[in-house]
N, C-alpha and C. Protein backbone atom coordinates (compact mmCIF):
# COMPACT_ATOMS: atom_id res chain seq x y z
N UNK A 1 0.84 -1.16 0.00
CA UNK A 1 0.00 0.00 0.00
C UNK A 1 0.89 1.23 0.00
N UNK A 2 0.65 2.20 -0.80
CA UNK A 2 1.57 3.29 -0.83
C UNK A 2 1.02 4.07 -0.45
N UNK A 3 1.63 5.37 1.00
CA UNK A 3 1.21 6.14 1.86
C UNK A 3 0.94 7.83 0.10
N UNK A 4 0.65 8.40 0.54
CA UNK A 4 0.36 9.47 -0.04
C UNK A 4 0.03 10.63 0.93
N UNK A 5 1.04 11.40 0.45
CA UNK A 5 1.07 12.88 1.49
C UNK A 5 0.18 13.87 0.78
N UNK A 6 -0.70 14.10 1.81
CA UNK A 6 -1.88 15.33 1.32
C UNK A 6 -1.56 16.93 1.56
N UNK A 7 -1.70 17.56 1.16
CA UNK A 7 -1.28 18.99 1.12
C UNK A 7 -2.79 19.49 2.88
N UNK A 8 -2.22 20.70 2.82
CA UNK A 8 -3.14 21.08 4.36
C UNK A 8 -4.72 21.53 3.23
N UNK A 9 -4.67 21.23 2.43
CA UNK A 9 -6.32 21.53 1.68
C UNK A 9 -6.40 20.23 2.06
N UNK A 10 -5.86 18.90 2.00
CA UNK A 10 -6.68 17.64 1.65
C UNK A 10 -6.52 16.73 0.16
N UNK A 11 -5.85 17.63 -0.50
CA UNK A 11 -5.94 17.43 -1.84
C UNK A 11 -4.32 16.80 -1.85
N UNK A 12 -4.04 15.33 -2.63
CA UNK A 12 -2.46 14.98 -3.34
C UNK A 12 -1.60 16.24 -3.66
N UNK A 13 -0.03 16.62 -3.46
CA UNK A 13 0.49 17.25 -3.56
C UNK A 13 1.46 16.78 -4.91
N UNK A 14 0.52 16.77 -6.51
CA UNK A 14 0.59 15.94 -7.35
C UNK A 14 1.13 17.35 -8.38
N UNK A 15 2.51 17.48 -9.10
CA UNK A 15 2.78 18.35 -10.05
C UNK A 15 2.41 18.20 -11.26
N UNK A 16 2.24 18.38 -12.15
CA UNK A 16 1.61 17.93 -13.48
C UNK A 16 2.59 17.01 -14.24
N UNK A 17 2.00 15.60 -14.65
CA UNK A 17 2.90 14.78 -15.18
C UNK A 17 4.00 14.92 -16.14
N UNK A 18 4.25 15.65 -16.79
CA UNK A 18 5.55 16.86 -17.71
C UNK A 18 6.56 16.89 -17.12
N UNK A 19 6.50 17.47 -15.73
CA UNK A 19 7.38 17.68 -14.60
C UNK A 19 8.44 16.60 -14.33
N UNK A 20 8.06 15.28 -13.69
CA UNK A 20 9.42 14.33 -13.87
C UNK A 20 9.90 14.05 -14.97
N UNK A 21 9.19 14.37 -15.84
CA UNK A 21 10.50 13.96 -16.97
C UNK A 21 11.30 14.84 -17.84
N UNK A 22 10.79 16.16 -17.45
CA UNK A 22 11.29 17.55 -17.62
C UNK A 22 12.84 17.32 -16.54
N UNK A 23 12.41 17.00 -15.78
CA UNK A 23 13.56 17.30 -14.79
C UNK A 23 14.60 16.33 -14.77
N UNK A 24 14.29 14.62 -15.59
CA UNK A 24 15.17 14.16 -16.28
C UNK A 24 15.89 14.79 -17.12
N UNK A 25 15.74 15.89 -17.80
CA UNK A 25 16.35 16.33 -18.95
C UNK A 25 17.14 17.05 -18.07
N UNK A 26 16.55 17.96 -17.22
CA UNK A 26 17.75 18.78 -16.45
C UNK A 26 18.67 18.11 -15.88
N UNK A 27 18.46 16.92 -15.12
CA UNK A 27 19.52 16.42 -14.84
C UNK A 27 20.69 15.61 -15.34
N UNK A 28 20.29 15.18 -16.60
CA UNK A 28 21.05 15.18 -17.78
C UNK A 28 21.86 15.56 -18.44
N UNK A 29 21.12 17.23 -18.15
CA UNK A 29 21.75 18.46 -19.04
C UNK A 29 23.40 18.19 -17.28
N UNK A 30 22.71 18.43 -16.24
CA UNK A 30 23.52 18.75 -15.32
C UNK A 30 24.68 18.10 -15.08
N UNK A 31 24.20 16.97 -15.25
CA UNK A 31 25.61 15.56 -15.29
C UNK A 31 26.70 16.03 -16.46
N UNK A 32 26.17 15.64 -17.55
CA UNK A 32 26.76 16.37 -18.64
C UNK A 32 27.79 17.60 -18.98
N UNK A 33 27.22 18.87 -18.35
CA UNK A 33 28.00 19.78 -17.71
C UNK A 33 28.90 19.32 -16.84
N UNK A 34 28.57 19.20 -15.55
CA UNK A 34 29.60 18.36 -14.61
C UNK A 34 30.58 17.90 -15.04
N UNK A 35 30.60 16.44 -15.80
CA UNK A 35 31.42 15.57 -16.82
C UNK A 35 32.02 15.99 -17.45
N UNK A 36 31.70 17.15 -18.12
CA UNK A 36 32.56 17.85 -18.85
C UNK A 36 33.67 18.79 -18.45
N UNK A 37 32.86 19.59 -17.54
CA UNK A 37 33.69 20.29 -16.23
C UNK A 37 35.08 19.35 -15.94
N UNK A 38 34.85 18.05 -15.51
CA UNK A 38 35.84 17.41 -14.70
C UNK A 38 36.81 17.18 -15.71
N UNK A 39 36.39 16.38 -16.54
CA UNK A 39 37.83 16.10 -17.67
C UNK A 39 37.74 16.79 -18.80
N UNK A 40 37.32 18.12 -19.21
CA UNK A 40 37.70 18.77 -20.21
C UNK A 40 39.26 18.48 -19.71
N UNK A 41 40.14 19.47 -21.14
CA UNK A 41 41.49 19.31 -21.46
C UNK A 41 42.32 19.94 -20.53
N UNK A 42 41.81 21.50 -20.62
CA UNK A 42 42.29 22.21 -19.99
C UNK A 42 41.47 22.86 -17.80
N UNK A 43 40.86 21.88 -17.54
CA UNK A 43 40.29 22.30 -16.24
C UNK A 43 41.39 22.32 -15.10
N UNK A 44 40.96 22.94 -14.32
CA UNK A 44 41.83 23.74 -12.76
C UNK A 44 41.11 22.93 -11.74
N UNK A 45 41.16 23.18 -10.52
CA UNK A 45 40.42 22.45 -9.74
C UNK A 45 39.38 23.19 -9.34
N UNK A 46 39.23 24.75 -9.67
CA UNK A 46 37.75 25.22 -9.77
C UNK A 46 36.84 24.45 -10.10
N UNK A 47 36.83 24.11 -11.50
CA UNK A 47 36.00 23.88 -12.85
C UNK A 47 35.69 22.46 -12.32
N UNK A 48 36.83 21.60 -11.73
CA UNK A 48 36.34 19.82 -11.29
C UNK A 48 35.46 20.00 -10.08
N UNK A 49 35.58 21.21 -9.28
CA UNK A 49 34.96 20.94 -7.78
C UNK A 49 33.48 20.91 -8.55
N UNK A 50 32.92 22.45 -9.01
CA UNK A 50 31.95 22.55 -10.02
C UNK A 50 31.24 21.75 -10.31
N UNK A 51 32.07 20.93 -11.55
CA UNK A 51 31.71 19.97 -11.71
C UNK A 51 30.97 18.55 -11.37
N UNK A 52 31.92 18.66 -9.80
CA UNK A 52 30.87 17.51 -9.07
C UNK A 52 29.97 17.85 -8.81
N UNK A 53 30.10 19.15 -8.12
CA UNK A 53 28.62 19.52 -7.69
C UNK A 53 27.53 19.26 -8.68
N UNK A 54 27.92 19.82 -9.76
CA UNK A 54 26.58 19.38 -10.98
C UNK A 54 26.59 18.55 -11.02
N UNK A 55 27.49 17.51 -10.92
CA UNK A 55 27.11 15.84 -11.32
C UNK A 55 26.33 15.11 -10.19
N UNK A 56 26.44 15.56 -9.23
CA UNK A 56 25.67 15.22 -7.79
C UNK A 56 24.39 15.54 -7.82
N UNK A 57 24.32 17.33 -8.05
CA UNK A 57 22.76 17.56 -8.17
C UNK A 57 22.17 17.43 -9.16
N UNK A 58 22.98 16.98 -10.55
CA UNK A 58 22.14 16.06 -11.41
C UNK A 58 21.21 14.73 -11.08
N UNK A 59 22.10 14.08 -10.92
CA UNK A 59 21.67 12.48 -10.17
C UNK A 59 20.64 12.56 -8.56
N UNK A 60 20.98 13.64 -8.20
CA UNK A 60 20.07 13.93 -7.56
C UNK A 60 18.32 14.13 -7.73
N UNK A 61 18.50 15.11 -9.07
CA UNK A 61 17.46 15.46 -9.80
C UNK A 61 16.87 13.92 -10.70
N UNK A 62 17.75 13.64 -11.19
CA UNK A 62 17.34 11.73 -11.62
C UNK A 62 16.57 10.93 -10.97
N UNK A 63 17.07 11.15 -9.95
CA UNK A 63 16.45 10.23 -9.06
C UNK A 63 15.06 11.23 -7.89
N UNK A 64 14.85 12.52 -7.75
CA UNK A 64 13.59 12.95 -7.93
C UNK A 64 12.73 12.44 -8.81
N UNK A 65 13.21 12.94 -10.22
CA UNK A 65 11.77 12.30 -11.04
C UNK A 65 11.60 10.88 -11.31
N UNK A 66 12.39 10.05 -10.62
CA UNK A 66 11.88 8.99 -10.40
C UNK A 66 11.01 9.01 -9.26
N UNK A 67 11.42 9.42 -8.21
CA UNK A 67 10.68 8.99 -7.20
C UNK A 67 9.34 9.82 -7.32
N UNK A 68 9.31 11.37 -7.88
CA UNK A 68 8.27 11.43 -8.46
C UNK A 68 7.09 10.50 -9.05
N UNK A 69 7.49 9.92 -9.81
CA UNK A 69 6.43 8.85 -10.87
C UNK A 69 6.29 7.86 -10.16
N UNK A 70 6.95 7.18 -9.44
CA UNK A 70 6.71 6.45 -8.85
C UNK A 70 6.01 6.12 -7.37
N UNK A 71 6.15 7.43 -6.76
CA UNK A 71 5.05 7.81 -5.59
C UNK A 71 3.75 8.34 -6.35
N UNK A 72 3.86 8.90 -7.45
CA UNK A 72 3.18 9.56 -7.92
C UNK A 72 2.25 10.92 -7.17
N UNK A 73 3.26 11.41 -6.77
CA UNK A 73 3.09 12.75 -5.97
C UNK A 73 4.86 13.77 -6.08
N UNK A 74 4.76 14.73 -5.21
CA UNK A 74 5.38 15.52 -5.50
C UNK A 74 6.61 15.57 -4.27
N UNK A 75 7.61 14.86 -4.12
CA UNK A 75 7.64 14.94 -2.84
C UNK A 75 8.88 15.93 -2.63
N UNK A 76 9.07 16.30 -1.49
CA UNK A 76 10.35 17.46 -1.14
C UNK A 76 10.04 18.99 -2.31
N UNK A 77 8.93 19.12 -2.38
CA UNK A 77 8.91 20.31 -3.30
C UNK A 77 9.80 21.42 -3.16
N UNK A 78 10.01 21.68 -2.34
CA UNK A 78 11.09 22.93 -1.84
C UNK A 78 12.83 22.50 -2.39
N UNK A 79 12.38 21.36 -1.88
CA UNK A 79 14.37 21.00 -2.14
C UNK A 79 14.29 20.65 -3.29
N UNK A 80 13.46 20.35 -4.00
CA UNK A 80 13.57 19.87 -5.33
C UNK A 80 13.95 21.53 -5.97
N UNK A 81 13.05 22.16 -5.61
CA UNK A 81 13.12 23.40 -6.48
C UNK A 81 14.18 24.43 -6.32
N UNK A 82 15.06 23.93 -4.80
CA UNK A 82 15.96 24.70 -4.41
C UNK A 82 17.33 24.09 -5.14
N UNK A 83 17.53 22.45 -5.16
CA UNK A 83 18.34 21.99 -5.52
C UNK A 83 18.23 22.31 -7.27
N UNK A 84 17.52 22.65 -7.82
CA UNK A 84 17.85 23.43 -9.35
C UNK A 84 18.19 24.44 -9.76
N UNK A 85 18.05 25.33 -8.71
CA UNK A 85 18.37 26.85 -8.71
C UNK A 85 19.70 26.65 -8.17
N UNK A 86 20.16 25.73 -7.28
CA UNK A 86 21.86 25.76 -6.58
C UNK A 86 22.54 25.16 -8.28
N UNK A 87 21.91 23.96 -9.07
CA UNK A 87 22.57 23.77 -10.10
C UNK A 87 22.94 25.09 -11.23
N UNK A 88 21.74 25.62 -11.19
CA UNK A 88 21.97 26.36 -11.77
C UNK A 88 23.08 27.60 -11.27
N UNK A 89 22.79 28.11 -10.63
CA UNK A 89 24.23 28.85 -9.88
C UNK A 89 25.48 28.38 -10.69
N UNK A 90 25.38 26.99 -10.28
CA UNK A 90 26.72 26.06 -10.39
C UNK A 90 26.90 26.06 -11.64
N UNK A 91 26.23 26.14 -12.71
CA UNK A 91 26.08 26.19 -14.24
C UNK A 91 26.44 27.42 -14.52
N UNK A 92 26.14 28.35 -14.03
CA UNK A 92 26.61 29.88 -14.41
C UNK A 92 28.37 29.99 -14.14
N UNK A 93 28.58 29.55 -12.96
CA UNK A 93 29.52 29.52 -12.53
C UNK A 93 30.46 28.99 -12.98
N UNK A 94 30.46 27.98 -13.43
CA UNK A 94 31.22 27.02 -14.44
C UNK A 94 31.55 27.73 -15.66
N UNK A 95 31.10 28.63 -16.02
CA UNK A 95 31.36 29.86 -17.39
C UNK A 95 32.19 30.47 -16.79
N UNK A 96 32.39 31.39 -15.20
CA UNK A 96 33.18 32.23 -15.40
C UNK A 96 34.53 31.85 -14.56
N UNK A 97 34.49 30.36 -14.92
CA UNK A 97 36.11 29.75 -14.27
C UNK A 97 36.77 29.96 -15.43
N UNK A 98 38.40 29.86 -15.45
CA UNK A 98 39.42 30.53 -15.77
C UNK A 98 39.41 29.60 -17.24
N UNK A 99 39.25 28.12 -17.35
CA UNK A 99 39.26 27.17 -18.31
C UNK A 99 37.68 27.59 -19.04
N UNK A 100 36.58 28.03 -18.77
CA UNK A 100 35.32 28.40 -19.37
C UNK A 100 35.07 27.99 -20.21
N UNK A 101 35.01 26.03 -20.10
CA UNK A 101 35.04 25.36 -20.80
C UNK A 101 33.57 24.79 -21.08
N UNK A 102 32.49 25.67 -20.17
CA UNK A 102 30.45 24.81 -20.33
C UNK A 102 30.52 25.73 -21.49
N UNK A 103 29.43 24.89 -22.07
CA UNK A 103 28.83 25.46 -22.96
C UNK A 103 27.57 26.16 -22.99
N UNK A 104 27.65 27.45 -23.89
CA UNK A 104 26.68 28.65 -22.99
C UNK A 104 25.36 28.17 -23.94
N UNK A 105 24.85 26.99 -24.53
CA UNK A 105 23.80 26.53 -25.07
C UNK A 105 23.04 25.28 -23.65
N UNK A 106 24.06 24.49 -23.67
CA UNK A 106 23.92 23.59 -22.41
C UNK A 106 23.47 24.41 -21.01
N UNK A 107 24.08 25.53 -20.86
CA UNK A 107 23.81 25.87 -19.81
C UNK A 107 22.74 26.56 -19.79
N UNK A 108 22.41 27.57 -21.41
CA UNK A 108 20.50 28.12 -21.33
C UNK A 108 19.67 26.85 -21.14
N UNK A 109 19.74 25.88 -21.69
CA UNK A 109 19.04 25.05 -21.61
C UNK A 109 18.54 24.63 -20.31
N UNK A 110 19.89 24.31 -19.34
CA UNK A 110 19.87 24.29 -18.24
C UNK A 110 19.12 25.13 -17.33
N UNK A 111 19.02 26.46 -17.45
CA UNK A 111 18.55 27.46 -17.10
C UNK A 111 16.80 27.56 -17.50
N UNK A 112 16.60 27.18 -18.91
CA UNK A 112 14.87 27.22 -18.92
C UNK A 112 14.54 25.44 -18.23
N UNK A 113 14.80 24.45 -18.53
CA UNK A 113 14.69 23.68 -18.13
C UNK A 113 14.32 23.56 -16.41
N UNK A 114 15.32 23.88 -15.67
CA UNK A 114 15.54 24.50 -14.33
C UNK A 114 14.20 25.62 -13.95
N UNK A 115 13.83 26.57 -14.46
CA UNK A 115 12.73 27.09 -14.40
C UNK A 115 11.40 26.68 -14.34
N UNK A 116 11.33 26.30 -15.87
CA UNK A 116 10.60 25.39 -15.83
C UNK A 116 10.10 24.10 -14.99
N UNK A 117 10.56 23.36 -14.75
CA UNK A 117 10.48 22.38 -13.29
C UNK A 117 10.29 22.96 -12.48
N UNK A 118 10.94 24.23 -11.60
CA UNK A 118 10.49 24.93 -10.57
C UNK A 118 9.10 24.92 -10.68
N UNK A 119 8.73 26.10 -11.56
CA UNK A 119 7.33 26.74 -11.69
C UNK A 119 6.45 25.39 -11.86
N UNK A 120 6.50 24.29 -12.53
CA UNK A 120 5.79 23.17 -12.59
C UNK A 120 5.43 22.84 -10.91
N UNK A 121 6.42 22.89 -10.37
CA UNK A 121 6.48 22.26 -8.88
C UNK A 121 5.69 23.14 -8.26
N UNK A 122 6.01 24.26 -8.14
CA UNK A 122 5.20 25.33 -7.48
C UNK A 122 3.71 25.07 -7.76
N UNK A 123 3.09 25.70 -9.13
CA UNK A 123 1.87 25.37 -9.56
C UNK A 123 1.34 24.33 -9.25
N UNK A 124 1.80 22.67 -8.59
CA UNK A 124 1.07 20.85 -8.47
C UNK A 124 1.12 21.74 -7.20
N UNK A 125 1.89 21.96 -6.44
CA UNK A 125 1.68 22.10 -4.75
C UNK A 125 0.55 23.00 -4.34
N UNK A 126 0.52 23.89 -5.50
CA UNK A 126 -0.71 25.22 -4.85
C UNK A 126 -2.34 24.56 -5.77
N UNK A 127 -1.76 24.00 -6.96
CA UNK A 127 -3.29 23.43 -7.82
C UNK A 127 -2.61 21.64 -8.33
N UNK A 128 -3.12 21.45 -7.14
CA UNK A 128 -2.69 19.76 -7.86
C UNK A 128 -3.26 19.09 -8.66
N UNK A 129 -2.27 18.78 -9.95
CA UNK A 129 -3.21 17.88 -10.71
C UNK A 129 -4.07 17.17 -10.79
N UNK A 130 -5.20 16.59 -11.27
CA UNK A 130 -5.93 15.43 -10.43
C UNK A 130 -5.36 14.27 -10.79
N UNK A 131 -4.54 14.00 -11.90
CA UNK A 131 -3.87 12.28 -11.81
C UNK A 131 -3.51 12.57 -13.24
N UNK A 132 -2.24 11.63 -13.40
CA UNK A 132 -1.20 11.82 -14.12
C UNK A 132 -2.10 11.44 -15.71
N UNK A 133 -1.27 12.42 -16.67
CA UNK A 133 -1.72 12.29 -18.13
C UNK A 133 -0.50 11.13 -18.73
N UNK A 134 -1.00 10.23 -19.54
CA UNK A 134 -0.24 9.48 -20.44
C UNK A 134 0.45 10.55 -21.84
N UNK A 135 -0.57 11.16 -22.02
CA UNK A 135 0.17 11.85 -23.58
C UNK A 135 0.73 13.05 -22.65
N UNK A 136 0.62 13.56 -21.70
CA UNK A 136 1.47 14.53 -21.21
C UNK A 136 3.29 13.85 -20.96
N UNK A 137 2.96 12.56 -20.88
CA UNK A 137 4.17 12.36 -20.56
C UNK A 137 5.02 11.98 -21.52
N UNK A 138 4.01 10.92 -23.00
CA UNK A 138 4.49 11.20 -24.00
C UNK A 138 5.20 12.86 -24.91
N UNK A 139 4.31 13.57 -24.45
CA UNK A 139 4.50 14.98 -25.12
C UNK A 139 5.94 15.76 -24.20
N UNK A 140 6.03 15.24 -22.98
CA UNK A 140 6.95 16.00 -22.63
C UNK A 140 8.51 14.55 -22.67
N UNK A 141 8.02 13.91 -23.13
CA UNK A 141 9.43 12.83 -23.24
C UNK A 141 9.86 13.68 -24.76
N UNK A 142 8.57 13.62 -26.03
CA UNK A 142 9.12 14.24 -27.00
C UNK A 142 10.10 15.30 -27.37
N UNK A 143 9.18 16.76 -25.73
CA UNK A 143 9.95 17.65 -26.30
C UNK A 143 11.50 17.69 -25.23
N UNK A 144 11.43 16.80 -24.15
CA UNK A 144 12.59 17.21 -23.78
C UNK A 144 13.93 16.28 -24.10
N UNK A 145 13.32 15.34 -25.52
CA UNK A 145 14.63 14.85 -26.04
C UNK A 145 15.06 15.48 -27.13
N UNK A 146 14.27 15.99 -27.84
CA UNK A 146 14.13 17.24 -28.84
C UNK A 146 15.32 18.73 -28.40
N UNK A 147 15.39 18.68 -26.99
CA UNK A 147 16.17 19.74 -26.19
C UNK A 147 16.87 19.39 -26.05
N UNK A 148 17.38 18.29 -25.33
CA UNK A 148 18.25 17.00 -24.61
C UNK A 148 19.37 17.59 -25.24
N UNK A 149 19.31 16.29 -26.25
CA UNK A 149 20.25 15.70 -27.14
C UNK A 149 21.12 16.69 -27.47
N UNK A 150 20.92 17.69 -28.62
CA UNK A 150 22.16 18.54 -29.04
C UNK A 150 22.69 19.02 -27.52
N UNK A 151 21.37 19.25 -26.71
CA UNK A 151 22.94 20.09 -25.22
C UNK A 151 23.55 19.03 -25.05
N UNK A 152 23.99 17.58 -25.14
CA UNK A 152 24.61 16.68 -24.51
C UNK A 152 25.69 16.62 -25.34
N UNK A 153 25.43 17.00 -26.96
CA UNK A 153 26.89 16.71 -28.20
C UNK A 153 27.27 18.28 -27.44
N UNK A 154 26.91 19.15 -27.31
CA UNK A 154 27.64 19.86 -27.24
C UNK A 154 28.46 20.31 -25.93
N UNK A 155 28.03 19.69 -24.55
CA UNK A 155 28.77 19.16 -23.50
C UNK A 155 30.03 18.60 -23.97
N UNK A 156 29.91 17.58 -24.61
CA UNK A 156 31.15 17.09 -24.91
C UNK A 156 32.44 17.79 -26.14
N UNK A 157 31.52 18.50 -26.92
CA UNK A 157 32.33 19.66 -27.32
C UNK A 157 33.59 20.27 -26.97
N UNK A 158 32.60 21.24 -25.85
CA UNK A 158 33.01 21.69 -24.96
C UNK A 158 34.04 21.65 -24.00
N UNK A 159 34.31 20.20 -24.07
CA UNK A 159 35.19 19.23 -23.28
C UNK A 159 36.53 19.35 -24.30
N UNK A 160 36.26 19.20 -25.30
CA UNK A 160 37.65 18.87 -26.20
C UNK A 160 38.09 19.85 -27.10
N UNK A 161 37.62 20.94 -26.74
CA UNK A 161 38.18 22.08 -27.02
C UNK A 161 39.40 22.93 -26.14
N UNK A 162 40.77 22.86 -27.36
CA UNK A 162 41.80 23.25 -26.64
C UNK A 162 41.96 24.56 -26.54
N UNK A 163 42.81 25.37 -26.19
CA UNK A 163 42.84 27.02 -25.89
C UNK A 163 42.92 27.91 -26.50
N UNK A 164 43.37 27.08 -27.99
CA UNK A 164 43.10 27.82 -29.11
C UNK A 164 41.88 28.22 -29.94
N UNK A 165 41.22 26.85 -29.61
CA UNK A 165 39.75 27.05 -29.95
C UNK A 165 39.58 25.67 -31.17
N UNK A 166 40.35 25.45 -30.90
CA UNK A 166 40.37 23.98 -31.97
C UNK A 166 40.10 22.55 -31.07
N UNK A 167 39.21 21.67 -31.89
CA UNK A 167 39.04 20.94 -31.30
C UNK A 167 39.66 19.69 -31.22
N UNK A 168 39.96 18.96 -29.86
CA UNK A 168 40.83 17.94 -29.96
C UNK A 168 40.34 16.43 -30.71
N UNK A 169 41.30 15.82 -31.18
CA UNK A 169 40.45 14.56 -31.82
C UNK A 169 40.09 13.82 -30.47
N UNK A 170 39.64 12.48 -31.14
CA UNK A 170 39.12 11.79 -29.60
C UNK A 170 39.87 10.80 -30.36
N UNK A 171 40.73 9.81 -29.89
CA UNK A 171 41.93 9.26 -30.04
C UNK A 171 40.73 7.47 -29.68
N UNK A 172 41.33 6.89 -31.05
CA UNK A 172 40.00 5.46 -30.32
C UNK A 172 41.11 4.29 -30.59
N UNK A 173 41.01 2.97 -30.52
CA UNK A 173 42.14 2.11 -30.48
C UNK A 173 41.63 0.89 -31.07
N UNK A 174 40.83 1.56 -32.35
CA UNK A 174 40.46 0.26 -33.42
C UNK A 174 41.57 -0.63 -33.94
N UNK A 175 42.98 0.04 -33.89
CA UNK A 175 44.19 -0.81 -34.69
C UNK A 175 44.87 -1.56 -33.70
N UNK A 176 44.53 -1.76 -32.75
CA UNK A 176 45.16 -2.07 -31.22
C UNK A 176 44.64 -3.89 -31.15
């Protein structure tokens, strides 16, 4: 039997089904950043500390919208919404280290994405959905792989770009 936490109306504290898998994408986007942060070519130990942090409150965020869908309620609304705004910080921040090696597409993304989920969260806690949509979740898997994807090629970009501005090969060991 799964407990379900009621808001002080009485009503599920349910965000609109869009929401966890919106916030998969952010945390995606966040890891990504992170990852890149840590072993780009040229990083300092600014850019790696950074880095974890995003890779932490990525997987963090991962594992929200799981537990999202799977309680099927909204849970930790505050920290959820606080822990995207600290990524985000951490995403800005990652631009103005000395190696300024994120990429400033990955990181808007990051930034509406991050918003977005907030305000989703906000809006289920004050008007809770009444129960999760199937094509909402289809529609928001669509559009946030539609977003996804290029910020993730270009995470890694980002990464293998040397100081000149040229990019490094990625060295593979097919003749080996």
């Amino acid at each position: 039997m799964t407990m379900v936490q009621e808001s002080t109306t009485g009503r599920v504290r349910r965000a609109p089904s869009w929401v966890p898998v919106a916030s998969w994408g952010f945390g995606l986007v966040a890891v990504a950043l992170g990852a890149a942060a840590i072993v780009a070519v040229q990083a300092d130990t600014l850019s790696r500390v950074i880095g974890g942090l995003l890779v932490a409150i990525g997987l963090g965020v991962l594992g929200w919208g799981t537990a999202s869908l799977s309680l099927n309620r909204t849970p930790t609304p505050r920290a959820a919404v606080a822990g995207m705004f600290l990524a985000i910080g951490a995403a800005v921040a990652l631009l103005a280290t000395a190696p300024g090696r994120a990429s400033i597409l990955a990181v808007a993304l990051l930034l509406g994405l991050g918003v977005t989920v907030a305000c989703g969260i906000v809006h289920g806690t004050r008007h809770p959905s009444p129960r999760p949509s199937l094509w909402g979740l289809v529609g928001a898997a669509a559009m946030v792989t539609i977003a996804v994807v290029p910020a993730l090629g270009v995470c890694q970009s980002a990464a293998l770009l040397d100081a000149d501005g040229t990019v490094l090969p990625v060295i593979t060991h097919d003749g080996h």
